[in-house]
C-alpha atoms as a PDB file:
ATOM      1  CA  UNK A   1       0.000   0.000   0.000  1.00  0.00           C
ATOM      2  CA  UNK A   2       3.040   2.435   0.868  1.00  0.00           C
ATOM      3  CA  UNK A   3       4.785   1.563  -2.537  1.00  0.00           C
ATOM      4  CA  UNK A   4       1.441   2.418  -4.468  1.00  0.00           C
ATOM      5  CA  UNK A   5       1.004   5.867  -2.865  1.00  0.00           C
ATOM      6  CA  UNK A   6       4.857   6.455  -2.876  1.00  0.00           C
ATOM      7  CA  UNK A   7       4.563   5.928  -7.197  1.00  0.00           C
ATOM      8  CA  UNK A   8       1.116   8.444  -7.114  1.00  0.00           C
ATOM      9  CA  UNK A   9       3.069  10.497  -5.307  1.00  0.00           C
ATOM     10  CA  UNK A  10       6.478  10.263  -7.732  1.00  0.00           C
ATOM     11  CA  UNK A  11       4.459  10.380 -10.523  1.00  0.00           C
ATOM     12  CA  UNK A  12       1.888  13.554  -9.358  1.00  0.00           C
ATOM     13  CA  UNK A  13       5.049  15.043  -9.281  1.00  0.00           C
ATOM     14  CA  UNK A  14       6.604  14.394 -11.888  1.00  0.00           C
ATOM     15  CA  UNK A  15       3.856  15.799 -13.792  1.00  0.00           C
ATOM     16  CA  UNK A  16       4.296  19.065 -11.731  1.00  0.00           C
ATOM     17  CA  UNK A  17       7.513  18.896 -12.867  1.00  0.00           C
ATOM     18  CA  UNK A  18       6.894  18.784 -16.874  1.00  0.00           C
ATOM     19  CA  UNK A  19       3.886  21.540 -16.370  1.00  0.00           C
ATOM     20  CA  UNK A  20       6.232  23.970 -15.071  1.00  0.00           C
ATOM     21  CA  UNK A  21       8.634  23.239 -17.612  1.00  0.00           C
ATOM     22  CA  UNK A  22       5.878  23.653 -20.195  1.00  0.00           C
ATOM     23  CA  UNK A  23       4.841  26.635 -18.545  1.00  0.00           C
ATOM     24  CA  UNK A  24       8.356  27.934 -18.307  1.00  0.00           C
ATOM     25  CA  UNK A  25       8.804  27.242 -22.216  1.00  0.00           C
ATOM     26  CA  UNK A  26       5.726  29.194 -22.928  1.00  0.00           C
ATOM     27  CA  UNK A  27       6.285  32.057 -20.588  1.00  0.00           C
ATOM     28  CA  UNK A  28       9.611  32.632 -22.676  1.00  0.00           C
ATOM     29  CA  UNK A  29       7.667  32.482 -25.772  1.00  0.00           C
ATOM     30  CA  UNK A  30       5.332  34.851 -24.957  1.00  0.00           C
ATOM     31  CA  UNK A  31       8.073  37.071 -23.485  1.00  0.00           C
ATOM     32  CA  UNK A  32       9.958  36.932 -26.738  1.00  0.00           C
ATOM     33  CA  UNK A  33       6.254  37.610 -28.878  1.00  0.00           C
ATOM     34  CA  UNK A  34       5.705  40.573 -26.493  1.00  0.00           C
ATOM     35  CA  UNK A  35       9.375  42.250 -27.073  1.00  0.00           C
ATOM     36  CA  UNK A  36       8.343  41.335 -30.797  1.00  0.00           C
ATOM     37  CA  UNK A  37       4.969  43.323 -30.376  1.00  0.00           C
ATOM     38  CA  UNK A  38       6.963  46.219 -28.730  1.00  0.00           C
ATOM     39  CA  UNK A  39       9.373  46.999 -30.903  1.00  0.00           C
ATOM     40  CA  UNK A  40       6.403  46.867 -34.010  1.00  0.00           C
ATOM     41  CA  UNK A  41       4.069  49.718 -31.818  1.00  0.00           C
ATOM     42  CA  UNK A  42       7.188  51.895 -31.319  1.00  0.00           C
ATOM     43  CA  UNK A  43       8.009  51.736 -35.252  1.00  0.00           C
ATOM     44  CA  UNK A  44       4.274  52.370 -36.164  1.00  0.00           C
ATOM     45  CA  UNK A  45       4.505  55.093 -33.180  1.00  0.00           C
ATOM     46  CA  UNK A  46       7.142  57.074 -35.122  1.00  0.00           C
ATOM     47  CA  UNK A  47       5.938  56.018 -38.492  1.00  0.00           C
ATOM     48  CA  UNK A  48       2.544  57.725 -37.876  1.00  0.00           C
ATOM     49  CA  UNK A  49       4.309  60.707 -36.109  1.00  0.00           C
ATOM     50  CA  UNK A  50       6.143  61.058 -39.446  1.00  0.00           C
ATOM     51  CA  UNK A  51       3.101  61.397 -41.947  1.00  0.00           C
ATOM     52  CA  UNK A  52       1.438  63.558 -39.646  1.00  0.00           C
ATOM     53  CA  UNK A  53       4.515  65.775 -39.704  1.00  0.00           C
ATOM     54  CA  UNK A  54       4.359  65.870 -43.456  1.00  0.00           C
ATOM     55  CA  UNK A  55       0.152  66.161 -43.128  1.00  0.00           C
ATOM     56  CA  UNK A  56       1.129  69.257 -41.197  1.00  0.00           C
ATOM     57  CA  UNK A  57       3.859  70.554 -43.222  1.00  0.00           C
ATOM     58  CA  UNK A  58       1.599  70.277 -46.241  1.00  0.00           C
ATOM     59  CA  UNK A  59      -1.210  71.761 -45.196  1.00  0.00           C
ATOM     60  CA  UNK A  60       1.321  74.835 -43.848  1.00  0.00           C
ATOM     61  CA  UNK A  61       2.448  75.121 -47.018  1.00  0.00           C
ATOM     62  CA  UNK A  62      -1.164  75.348 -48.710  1.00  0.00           C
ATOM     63  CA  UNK A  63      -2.478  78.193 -46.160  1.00  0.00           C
ATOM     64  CA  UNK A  64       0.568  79.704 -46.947  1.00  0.00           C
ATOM     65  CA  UNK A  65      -0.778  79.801 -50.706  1.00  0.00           C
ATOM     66  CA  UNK A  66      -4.045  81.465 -49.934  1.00  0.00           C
END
């Protein structure tokens, strides 16, 4: 009876044991897909701060037409 609990017991954790492994695998994944993310806002950031420059620029120069 001991041995059979002692093996539910090895193998409930060794289960624990590959989930956080899994989980750890993941986390760095999703880490790695968030930096990814990041670095994509902060180039669309500066890329739409760009055209609106030129937007603005633009429509300087056509007021200064009038």
């Amino acid at each position: 009876m001991a041995d059979d609990a002692l093996k539910l017991l090895e193998h409930r954790i060794d289960t624990l044991i590959d989930l956080c492994a899994q989980l750890n695998r993941e986390n760095r994944q999703l880490k790695a897909e968030n930096l990814g993310w990041r670095q994509e806002r902060r180039e669309l950031i500066e890329k739409n701060d760009r055209a609106r420059e030129r937007v603005e620029a633009t429509l300087a120069r056509l007021r200064d037409l009038e």
